[in-house]
Protein backbone atom coordinates (compact mmCIF):
# COMPACT_ATOMS: atom_id res chain seq x y z
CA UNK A 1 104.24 65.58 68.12
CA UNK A 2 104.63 62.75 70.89
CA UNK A 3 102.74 60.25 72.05
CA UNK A 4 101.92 59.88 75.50
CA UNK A 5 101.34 56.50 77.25
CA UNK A 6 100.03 56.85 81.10
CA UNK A 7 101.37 60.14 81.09
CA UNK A 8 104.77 58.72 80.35
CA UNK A 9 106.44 61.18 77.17
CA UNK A 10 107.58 58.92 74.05
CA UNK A 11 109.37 59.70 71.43
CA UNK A 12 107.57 57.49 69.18
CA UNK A 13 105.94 59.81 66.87
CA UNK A 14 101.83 59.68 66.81
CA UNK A 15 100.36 58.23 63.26
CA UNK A 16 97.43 60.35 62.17
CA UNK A 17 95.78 57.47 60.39
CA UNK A 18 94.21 54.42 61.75
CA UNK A 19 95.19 52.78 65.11
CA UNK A 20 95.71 48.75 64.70
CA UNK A 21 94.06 48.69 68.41
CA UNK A 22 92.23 50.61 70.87
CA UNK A 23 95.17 52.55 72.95
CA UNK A 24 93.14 52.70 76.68
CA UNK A 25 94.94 55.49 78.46
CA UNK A 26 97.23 56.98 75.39
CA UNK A 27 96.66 60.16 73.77
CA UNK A 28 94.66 59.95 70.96
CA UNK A 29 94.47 63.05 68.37
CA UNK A 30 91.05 64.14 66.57
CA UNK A 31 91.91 62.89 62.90
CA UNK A 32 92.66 58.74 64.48
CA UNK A 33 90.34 56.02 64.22
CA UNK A 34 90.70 52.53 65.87
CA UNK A 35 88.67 49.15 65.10
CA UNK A 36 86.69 49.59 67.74
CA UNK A 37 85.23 53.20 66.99
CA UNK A 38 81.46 53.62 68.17
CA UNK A 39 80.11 56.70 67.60
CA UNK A 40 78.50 58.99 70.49
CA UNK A 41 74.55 58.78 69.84
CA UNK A 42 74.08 62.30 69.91
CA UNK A 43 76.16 63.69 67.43
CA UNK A 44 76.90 66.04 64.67
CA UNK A 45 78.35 63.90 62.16
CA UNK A 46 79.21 60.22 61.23
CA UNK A 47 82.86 60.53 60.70
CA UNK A 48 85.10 57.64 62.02
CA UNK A 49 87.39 59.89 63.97
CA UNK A 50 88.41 60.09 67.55
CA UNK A 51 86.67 63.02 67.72
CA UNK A 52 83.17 61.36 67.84
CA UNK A 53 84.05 58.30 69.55
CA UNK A 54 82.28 57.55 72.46
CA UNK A 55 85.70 56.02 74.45
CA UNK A 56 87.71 59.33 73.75
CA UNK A 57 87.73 62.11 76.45
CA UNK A 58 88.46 65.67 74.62
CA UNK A 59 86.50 67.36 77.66
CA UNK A 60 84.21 67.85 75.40
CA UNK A 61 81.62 68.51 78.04
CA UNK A 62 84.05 71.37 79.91
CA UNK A 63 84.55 74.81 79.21
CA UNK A 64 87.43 74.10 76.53
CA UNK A 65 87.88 70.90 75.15
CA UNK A 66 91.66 68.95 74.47
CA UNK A 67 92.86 69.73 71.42
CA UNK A 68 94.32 65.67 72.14
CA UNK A 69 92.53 63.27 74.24
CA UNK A 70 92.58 60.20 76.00
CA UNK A 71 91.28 56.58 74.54
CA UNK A 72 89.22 55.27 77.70
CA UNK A 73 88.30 52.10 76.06
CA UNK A 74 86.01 49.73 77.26
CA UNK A 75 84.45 53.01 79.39
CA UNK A 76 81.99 54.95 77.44
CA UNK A 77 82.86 58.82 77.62
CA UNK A 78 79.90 60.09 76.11
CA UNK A 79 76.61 58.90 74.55
């Protein structure tokens, strides 16, 4: 796995945990969480994952959604 800053490759592996900061434009995986998580308001579940944040893009809204997305923090994604 590799983490990918402004579509830049790095070999810096990706932690699957928690995120010490918001990473606006970085690849972000389902299973991370960051300080600033706010959850979408329509949503399935109250988990503080990536997943349901409201600043992560998985395309959830397309055809097929990312299986890793992008942290748009400040800009709310979703609601």
């Amino acid at each position: 796995m590799e983490l990918r800053m402004n579509g830049e490759r790095s070999l810096v592996p990706c932690s699957l945990g928690a995120l010490q900061k918001p990473c606006p434009g970085c690849s972000v995986w389902p299973q991370q969480r960051c300080p600033v998580f706010t959850g979408r308001r329509v949503g399935l579940c109250s988990v503080q994952r990536c997943w349901f944040c409201r600043y992560a893009n998985f395309h959830l809204q397309e055809g097929t959604a990312l299986e890793v997305g992008v942290c748009c923090w400040p800009k709310a994604q979703m609601d």
